[in-house]
Structures are given as C-alpha cells and as structure tokens.
C-alpha atoms as a PDB file:
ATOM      1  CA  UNK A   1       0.000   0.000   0.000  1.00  0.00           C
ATOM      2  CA  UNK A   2       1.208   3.485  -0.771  1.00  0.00           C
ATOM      3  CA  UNK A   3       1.897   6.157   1.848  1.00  0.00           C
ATOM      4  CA  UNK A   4      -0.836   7.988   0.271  1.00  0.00           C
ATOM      5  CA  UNK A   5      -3.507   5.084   0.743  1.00  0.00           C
ATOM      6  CA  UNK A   6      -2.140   4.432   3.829  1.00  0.00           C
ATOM      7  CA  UNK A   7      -2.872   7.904   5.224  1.00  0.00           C
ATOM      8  CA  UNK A   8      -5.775   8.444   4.003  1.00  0.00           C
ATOM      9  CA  UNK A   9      -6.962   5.278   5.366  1.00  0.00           C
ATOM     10  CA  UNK A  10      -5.795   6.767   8.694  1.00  0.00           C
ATOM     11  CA  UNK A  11      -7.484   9.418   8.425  1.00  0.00           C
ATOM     12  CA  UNK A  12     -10.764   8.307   7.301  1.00  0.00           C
ATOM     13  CA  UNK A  13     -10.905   6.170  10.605  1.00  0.00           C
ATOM     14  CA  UNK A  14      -9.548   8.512  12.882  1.00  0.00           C
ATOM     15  CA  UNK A  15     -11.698  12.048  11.820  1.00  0.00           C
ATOM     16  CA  UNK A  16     -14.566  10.081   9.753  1.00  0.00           C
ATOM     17  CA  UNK A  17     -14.314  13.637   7.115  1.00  0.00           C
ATOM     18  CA  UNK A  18     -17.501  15.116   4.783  1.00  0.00           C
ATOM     19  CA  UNK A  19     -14.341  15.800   2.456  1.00  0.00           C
ATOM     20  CA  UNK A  20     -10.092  14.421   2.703  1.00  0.00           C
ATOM     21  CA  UNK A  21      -7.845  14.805  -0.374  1.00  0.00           C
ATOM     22  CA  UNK A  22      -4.169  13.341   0.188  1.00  0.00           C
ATOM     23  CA  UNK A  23      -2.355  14.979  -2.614  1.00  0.00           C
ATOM     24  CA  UNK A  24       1.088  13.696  -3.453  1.00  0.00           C
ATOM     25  CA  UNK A  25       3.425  16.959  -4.539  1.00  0.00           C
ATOM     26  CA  UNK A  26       6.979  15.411  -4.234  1.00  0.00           C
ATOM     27  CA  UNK A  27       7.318  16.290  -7.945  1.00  0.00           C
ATOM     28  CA  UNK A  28       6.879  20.120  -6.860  1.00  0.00           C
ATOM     29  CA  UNK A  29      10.072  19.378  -4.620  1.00  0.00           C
ATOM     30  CA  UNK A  30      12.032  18.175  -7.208  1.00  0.00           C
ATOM     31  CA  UNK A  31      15.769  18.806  -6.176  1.00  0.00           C
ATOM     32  CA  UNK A  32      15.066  20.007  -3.121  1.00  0.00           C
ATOM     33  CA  UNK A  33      15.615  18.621   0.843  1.00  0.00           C
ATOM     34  CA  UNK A  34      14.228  15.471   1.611  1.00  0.00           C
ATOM     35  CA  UNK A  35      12.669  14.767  -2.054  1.00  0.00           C
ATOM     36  CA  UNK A  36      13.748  11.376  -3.254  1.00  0.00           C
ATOM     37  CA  UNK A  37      13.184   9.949  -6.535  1.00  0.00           C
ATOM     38  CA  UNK A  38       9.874   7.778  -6.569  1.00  0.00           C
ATOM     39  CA  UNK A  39       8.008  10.347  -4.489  1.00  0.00           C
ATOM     40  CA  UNK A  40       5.690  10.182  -1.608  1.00  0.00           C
ATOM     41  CA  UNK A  41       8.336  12.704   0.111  1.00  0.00           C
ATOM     42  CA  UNK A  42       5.909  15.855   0.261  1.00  0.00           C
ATOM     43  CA  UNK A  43       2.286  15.849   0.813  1.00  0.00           C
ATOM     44  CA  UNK A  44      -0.731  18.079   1.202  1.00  0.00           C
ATOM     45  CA  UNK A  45      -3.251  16.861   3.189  1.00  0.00           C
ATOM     46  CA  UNK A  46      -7.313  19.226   2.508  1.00  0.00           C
ATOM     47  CA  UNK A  47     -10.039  17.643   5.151  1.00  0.00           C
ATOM     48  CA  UNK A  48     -12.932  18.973   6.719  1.00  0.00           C
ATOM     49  CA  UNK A  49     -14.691  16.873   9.359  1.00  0.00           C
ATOM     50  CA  UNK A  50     -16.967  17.810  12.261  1.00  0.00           C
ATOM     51  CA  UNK A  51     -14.345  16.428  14.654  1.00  0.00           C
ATOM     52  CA  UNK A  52     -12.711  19.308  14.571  1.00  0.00           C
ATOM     53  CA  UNK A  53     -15.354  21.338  15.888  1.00  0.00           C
ATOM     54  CA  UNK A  54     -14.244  23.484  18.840  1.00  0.00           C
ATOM     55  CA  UNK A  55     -10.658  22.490  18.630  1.00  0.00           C
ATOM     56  CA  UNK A  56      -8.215  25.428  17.783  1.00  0.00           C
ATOM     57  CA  UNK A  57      -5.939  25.310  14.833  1.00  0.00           C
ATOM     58  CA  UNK A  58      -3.044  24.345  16.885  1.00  0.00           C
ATOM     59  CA  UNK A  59      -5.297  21.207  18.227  1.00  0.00           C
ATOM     60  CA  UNK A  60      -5.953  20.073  14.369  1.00  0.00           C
ATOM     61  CA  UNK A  61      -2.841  19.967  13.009  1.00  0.00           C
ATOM     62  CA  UNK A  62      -1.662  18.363  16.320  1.00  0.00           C
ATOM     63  CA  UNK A  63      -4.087  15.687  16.217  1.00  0.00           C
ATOM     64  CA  UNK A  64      -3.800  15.286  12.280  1.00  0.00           C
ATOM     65  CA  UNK A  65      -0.063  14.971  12.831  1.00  0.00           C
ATOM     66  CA  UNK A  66      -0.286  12.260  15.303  1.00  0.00           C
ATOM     67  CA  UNK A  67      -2.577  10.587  13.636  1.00  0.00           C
ATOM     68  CA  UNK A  68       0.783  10.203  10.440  1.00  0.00           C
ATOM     69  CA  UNK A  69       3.157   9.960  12.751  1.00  0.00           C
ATOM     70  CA  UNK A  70       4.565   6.514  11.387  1.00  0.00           C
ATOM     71  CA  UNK A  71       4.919   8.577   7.870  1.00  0.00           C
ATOM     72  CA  UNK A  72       6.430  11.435   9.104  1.00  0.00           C
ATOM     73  CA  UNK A  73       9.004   9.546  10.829  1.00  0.00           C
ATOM     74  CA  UNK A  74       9.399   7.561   7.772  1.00  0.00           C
ATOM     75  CA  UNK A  75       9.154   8.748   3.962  1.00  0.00           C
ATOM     76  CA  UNK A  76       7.521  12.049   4.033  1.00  0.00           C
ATOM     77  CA  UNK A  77       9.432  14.551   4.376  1.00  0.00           C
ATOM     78  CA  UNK A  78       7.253  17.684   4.092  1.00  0.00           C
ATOM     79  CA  UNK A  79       3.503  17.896   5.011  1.00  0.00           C
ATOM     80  CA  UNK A  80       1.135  20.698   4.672  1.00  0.00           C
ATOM     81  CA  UNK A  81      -2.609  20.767   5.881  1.00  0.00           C
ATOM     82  CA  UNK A  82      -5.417  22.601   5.215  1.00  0.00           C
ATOM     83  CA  UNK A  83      -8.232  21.865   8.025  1.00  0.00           C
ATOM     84  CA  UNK A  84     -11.531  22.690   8.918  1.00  0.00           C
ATOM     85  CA  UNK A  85     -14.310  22.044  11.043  1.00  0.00           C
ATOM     86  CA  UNK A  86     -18.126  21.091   9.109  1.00  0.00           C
END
C-alpha cells in the first residue's frame, strides 16, 4: 500500500471527514531537501470533518499529525494541511 492510501486510510478512521484529499506533490520538490526519486516525500493533506469542531488550529494539526506519525518519521518529508471544522 502506498503512503498515500495508507494515510488516508488513517485518516478516514480517525476524523470520519464530509471531504479528505491526500495529494502527493513530491514532484513540486524536485531537487530540493528530503525529495527522493519515486516520491511520496511531500504531501498536502485538505479535510474537513466535524471532529474538529471546537478544537483550535493548533489542536488540528496536532491531532492530524499524530494521527501520520509513522509517515512522518518515515518517507515524508514535508507535510502541509489545510483543516476545517463542518
């Protein structure tokens, strides 16, 4: 299973979101730290779930992050989130 499948797996479970997108944009990175050839190095993760009601920004990414932890501390290198509450 990719890292991509296997995160958004996670996150399905953990956050149950109206909307997740797991976008792969190692290719973007080309060159730069931490991109390796084959990708999965740089992600963007979009997701809006009503867990995240009531929960500060800081709380989100927190709980987002720990929910990839086992890909952060492995392939993927970069990861940027865009998070909201619905």
């Amino acid at each position: 299973m990719s890292v991509k499948e296997t995160m958004t797996r996670k996150l399905e479970a953990a956050f149950a979101p109206v909307s997740l997108t797991v976008l792969d944009e190692s290719d973007q990175h080309r060159g730069h730290g931490g991109w390796r050839e084959g990708g999965e190095t740089h992600f963007r993760i979009q997701i809006a779930s009503p867990a995240f009601k009531g929960k500060s920004r800081v709380d989100i990414h927190r709980a987002i992050n720990a929910c990839v932890a086992d890909e952060l501390q492995g392939s993927v290198h970069a990861l940027a989130i865009e998070a909201k509450a619905e």
